[in-house]
N, C-alpha and C. Protein backbone atom coordinates (compact mmCIF):
# COMPACT_ATOMS: atom_id res chain seq x y z
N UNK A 1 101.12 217.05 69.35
CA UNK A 1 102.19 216.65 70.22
C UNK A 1 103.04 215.60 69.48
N UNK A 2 104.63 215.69 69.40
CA UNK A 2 105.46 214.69 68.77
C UNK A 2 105.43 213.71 69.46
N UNK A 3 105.90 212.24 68.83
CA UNK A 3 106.25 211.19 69.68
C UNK A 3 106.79 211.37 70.92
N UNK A 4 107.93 212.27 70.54
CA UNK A 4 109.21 212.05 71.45
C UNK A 4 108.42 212.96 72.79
N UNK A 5 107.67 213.92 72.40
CA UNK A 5 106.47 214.73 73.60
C UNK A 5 105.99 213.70 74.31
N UNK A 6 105.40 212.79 73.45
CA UNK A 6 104.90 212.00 74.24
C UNK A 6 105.63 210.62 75.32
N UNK A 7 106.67 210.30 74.67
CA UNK A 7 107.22 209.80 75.59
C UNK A 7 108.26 210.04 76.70
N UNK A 8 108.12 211.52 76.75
CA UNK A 8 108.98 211.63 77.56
C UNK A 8 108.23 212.78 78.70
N UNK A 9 106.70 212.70 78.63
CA UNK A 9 105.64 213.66 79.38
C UNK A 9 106.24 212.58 80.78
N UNK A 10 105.85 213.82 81.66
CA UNK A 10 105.80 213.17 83.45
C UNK A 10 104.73 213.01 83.88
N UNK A 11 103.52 213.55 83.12
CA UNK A 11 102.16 213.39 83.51
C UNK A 11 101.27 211.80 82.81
N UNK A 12 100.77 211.35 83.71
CA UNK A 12 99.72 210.28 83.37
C UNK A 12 98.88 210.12 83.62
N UNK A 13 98.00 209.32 83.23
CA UNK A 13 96.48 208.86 83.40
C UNK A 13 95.77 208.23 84.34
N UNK A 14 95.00 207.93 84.75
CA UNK A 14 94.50 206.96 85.55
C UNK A 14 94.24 205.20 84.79
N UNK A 15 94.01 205.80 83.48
CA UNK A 15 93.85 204.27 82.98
C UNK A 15 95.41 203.19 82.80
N UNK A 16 96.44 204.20 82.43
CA UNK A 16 97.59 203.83 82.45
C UNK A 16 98.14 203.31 83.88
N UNK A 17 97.61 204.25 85.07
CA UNK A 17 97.81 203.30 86.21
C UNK A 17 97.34 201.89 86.49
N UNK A 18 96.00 202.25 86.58
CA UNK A 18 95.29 200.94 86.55
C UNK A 18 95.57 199.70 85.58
N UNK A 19 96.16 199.79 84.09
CA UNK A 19 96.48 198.75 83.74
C UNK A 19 97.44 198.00 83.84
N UNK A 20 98.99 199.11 84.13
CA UNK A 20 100.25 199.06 85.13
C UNK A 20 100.00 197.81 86.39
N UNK A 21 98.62 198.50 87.04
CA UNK A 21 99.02 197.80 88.24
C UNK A 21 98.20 196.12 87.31
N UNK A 22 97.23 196.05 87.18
CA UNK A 22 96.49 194.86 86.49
C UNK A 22 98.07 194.13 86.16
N UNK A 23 98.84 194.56 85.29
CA UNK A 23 99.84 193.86 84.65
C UNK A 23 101.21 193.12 85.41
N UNK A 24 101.21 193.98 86.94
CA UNK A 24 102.08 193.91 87.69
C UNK A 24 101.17 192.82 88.90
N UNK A 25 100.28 192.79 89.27
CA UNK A 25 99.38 191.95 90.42
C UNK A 25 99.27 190.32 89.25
N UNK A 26 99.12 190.48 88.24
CA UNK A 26 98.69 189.29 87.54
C UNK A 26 100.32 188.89 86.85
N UNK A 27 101.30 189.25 87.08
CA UNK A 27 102.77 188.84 86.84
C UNK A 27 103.14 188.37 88.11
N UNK A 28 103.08 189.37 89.02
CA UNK A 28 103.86 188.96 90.45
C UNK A 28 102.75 187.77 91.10
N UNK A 29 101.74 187.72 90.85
CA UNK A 29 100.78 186.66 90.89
C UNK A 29 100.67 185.21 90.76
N UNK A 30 100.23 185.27 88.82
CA UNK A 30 100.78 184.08 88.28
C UNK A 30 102.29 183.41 88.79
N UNK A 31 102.97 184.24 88.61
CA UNK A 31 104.67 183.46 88.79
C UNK A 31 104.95 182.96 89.79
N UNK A 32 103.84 183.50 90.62
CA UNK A 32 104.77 182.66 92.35
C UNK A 32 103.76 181.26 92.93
N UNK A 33 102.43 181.58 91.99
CA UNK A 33 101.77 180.25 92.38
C UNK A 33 102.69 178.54 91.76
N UNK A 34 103.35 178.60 91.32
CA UNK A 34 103.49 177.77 90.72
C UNK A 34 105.51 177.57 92.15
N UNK A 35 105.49 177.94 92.47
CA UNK A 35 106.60 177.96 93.50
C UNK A 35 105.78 177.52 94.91
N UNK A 36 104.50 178.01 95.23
CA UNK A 36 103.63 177.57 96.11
C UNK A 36 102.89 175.84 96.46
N UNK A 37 102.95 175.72 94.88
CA UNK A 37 102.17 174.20 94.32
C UNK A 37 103.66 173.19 94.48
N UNK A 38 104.30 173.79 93.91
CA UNK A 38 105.60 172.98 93.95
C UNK A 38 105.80 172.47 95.91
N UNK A 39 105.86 173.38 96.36
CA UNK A 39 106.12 173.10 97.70
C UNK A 39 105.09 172.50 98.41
N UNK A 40 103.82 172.88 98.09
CA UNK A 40 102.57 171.63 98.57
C UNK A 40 102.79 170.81 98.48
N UNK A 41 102.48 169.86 96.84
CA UNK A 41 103.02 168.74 96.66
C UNK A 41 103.99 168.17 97.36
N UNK A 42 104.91 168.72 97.51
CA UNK A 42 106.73 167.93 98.04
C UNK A 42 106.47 168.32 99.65
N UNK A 43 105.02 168.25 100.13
CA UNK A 43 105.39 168.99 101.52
C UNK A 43 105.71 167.69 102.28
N UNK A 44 105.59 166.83 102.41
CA UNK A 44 106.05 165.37 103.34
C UNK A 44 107.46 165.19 103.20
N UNK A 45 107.93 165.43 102.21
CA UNK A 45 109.27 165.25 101.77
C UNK A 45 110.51 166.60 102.41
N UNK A 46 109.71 167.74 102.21
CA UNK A 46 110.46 168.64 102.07
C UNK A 46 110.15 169.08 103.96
N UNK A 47 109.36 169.00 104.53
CA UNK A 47 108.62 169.26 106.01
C UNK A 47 109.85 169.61 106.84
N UNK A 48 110.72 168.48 106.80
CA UNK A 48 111.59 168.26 108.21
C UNK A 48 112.71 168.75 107.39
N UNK A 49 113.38 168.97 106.13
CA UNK A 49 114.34 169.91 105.51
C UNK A 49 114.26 171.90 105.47
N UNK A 50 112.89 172.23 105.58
CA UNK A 50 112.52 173.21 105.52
C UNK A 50 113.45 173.85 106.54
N UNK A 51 113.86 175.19 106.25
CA UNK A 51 114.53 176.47 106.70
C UNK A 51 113.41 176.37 108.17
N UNK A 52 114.04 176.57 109.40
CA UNK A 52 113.30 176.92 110.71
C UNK A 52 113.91 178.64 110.77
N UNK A 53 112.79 179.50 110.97
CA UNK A 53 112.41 180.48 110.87
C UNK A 53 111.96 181.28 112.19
N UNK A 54 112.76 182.13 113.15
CA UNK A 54 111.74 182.86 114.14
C UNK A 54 111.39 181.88 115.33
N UNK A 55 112.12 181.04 115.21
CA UNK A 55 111.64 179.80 116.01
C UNK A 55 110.37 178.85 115.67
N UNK A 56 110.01 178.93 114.78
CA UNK A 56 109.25 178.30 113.63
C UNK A 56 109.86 176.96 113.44
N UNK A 57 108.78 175.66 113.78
CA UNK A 57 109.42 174.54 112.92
C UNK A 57 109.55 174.88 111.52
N UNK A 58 110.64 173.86 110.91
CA UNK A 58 110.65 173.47 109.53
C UNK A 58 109.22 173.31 108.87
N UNK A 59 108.26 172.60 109.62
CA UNK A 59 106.92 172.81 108.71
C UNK A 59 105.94 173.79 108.66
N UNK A 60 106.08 174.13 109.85
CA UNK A 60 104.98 175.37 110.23
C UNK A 60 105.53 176.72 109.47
N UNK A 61 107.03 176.76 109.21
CA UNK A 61 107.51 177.26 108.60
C UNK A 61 107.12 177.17 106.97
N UNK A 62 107.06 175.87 106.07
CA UNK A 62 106.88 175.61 105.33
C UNK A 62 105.05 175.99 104.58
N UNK A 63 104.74 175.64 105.66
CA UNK A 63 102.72 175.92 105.45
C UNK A 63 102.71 177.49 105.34
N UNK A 64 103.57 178.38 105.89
CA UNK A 64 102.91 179.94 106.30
C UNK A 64 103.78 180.16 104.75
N UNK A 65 104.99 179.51 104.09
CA UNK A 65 105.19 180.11 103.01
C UNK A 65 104.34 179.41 101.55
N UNK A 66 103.49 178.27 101.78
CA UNK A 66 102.70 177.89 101.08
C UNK A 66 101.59 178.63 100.77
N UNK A 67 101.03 178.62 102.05
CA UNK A 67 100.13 179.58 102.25
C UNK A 67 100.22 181.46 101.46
N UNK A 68 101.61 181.57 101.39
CA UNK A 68 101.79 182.73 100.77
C UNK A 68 101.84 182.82 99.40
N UNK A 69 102.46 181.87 98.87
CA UNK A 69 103.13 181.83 97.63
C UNK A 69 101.82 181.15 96.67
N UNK A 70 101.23 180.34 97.34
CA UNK A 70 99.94 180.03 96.70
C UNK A 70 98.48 180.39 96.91
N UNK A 71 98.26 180.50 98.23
CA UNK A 71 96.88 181.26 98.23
C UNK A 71 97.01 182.33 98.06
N UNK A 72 97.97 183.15 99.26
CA UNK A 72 97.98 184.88 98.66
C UNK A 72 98.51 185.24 97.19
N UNK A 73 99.07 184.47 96.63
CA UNK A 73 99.50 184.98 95.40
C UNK A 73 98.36 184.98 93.82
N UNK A 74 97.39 183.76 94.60
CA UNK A 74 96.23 183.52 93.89
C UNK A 74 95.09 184.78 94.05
N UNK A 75 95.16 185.29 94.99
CA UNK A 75 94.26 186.04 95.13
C UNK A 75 94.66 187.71 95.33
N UNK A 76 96.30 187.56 95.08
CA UNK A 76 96.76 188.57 94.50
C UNK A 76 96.51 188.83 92.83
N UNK A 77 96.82 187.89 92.25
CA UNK A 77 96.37 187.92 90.76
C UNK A 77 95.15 188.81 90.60
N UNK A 78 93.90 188.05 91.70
CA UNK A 78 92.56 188.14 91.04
C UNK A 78 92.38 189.76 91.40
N UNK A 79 93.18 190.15 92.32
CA UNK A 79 92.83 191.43 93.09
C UNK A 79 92.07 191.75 94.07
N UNK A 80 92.00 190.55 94.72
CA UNK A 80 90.98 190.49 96.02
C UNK A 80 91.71 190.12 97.66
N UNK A 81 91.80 191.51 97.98
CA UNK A 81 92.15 191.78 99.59
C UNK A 81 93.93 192.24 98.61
N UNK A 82 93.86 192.76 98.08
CA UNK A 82 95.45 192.96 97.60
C UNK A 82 95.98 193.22 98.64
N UNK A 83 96.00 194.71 99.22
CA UNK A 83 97.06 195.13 100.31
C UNK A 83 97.57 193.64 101.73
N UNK A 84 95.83 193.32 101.98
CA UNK A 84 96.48 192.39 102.56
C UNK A 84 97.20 191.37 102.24
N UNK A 85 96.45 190.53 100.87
CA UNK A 85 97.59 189.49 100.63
C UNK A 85 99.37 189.89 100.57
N UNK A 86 99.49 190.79 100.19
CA UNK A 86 101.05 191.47 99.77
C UNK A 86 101.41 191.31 101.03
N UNK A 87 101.08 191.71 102.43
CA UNK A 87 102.17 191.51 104.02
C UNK A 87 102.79 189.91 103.69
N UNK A 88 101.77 188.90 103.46
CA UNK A 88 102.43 187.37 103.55
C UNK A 88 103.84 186.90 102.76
N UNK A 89 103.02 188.25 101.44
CA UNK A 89 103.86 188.11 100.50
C UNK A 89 105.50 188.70 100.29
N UNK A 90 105.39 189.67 101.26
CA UNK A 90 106.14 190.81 101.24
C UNK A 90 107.12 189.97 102.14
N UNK A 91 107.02 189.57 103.60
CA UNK A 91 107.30 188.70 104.83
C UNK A 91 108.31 187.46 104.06
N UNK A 92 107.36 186.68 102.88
CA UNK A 92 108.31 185.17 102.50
C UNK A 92 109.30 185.77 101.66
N UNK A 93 109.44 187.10 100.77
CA UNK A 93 110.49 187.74 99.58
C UNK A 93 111.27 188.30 100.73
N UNK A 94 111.11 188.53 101.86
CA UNK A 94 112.39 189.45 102.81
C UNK A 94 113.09 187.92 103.23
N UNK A 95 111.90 187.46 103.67
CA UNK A 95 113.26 186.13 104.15
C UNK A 95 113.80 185.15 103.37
N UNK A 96 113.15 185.13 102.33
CA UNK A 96 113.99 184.73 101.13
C UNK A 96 115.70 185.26 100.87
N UNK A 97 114.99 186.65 100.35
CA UNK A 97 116.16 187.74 100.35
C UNK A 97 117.45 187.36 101.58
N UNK A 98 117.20 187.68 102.80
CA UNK A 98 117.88 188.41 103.93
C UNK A 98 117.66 186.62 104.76
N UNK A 99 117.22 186.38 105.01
CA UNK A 99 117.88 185.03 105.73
C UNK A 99 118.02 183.47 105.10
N UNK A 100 117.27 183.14 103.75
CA UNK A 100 117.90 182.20 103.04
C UNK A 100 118.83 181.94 102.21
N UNK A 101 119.19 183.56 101.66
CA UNK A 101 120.56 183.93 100.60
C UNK A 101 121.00 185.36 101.33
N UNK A 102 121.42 185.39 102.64
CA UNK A 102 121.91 186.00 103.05
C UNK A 102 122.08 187.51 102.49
N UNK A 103 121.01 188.07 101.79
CA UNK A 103 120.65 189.79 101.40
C UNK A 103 121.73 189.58 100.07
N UNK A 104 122.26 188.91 99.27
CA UNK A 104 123.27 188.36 97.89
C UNK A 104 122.06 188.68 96.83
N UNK A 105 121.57 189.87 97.27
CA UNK A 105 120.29 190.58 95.79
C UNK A 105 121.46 190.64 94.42
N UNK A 106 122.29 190.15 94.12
CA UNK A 106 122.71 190.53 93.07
C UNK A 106 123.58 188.66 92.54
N UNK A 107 123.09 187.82 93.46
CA UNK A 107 123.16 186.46 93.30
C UNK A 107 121.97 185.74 93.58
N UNK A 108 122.13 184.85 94.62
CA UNK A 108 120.89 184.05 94.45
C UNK A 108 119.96 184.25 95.15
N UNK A 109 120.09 185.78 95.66
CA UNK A 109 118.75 186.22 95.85
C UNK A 109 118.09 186.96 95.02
N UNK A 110 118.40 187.46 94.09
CA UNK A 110 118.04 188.30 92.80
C UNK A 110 116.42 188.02 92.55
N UNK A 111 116.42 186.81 92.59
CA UNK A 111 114.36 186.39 91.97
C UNK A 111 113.89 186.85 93.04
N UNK A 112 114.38 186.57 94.07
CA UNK A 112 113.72 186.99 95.10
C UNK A 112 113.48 188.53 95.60
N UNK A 113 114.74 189.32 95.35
CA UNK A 113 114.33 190.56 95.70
C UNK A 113 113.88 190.93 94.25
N UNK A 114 113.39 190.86 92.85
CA UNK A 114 112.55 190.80 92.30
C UNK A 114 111.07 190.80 92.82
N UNK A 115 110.82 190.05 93.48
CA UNK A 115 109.29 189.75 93.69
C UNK A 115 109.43 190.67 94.66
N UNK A 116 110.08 191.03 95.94
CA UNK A 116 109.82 191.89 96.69
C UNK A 116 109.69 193.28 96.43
N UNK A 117 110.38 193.58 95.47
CA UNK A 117 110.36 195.16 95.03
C UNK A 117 108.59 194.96 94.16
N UNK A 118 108.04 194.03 93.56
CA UNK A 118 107.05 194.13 92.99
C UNK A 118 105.93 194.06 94.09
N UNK A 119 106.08 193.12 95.09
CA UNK A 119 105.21 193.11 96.13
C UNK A 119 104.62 194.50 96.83
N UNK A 120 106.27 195.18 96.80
CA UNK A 120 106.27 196.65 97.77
C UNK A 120 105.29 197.56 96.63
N UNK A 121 105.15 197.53 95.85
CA UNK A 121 104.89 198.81 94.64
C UNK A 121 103.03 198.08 94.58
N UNK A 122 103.06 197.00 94.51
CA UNK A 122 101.54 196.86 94.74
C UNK A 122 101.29 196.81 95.90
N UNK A 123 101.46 196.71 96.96
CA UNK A 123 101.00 197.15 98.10
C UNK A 123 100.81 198.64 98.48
N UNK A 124 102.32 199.18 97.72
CA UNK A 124 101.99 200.99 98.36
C UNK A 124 100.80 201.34 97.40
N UNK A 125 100.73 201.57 96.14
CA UNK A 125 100.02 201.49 94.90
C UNK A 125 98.54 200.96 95.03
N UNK A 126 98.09 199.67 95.58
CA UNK A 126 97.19 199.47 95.27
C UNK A 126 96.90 198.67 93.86
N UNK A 127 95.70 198.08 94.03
CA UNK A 127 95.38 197.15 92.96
C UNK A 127 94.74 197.63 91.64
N UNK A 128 94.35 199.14 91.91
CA UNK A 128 93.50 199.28 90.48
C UNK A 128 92.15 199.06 90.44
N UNK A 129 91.84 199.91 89.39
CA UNK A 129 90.36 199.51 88.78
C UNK A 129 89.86 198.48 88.18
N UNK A 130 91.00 197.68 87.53
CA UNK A 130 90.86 196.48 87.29
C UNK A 130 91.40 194.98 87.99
N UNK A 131 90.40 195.44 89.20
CA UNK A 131 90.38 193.94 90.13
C UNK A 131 89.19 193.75 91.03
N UNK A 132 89.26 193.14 91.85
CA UNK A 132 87.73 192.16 92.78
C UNK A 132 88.02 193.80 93.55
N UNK A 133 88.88 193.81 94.40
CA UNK A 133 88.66 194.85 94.89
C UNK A 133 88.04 195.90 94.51
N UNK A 134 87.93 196.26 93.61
CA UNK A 134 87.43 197.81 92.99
C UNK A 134 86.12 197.43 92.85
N UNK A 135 85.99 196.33 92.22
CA UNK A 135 84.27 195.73 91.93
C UNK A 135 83.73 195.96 93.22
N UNK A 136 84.39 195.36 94.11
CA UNK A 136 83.73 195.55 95.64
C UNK A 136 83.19 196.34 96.15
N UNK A 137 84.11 197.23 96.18
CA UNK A 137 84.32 198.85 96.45
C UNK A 137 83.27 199.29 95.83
N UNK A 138 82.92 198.90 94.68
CA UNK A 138 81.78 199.75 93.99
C UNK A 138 80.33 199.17 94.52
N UNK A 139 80.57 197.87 94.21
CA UNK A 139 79.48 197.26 95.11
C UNK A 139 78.70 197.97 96.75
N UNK A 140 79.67 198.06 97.41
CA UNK A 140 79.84 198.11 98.69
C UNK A 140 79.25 199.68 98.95
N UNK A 141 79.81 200.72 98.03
CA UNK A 141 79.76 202.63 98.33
C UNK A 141 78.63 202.60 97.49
């Protein structure tokens, strides 16, 4: 088979999925904990400035996107409870997107609908063979 066969086949592997997703859960992962920590830290400061949400105070508001951006995103990395962590995750990138930069995906919501299109593809997708989940799974059957 030529190169060019090969890169331009429609058929793939399972290992190529699985490392796809590994590469995509531990990107969309890593990158948002550090947006999570940021907002912990500054949470006294930032509490009563925070975006009110749904009828959500400013803080309670602030904790459910902490809570996303740093725990679920931590344990999105590792691959443990993926599908679920991704709703928290999926929830703070829409309102990012669509009610803090007014749906402007091609301005300053751009990072943001970034992470959401990555959120959506590991959630429909799944985490792979290479994560807690799968260990589990094997554990568990």
């Amino acid at each position: 088979m030529t190169v060019l066969n090969k890169l331009t086949r429609t058929i793939y592997n399972t290992f190529s999925v699985d490392f796809s997703m590994l590469i995509l859960r531990l990107t969309f992962g890593i990158l948002m904990v550090p947006h999570g920590y940021a907002k912990f830290q500054g949470f006294e400061e930032r509490q009563h400035k925070f975006m009110e949400f749904m009828g959500l105070s400013g803080p309670v508001s602030l904790a459910l996107t902490i809570f996303a951006e740093l725990v679920c995103a931590a344990l999105l990395a590792a691959g443990l409870f993926t599908r679920l962590v991704c709703i928290p995750l999926i929830i703070t990138a829409l309102v990012i997107v669509f009610a803090a930069h007014d749906g402007d995906i091609f301005g300053d919501a751009s990072s943001g609908f970034f992470y959401l299109i990555g959120y959506l593809v590991i959630f429909l997708v799944g985490p792979g063979r290479y994560s807690l989940d799968a260990v589990l799974s094997r554990k568990f059957n």
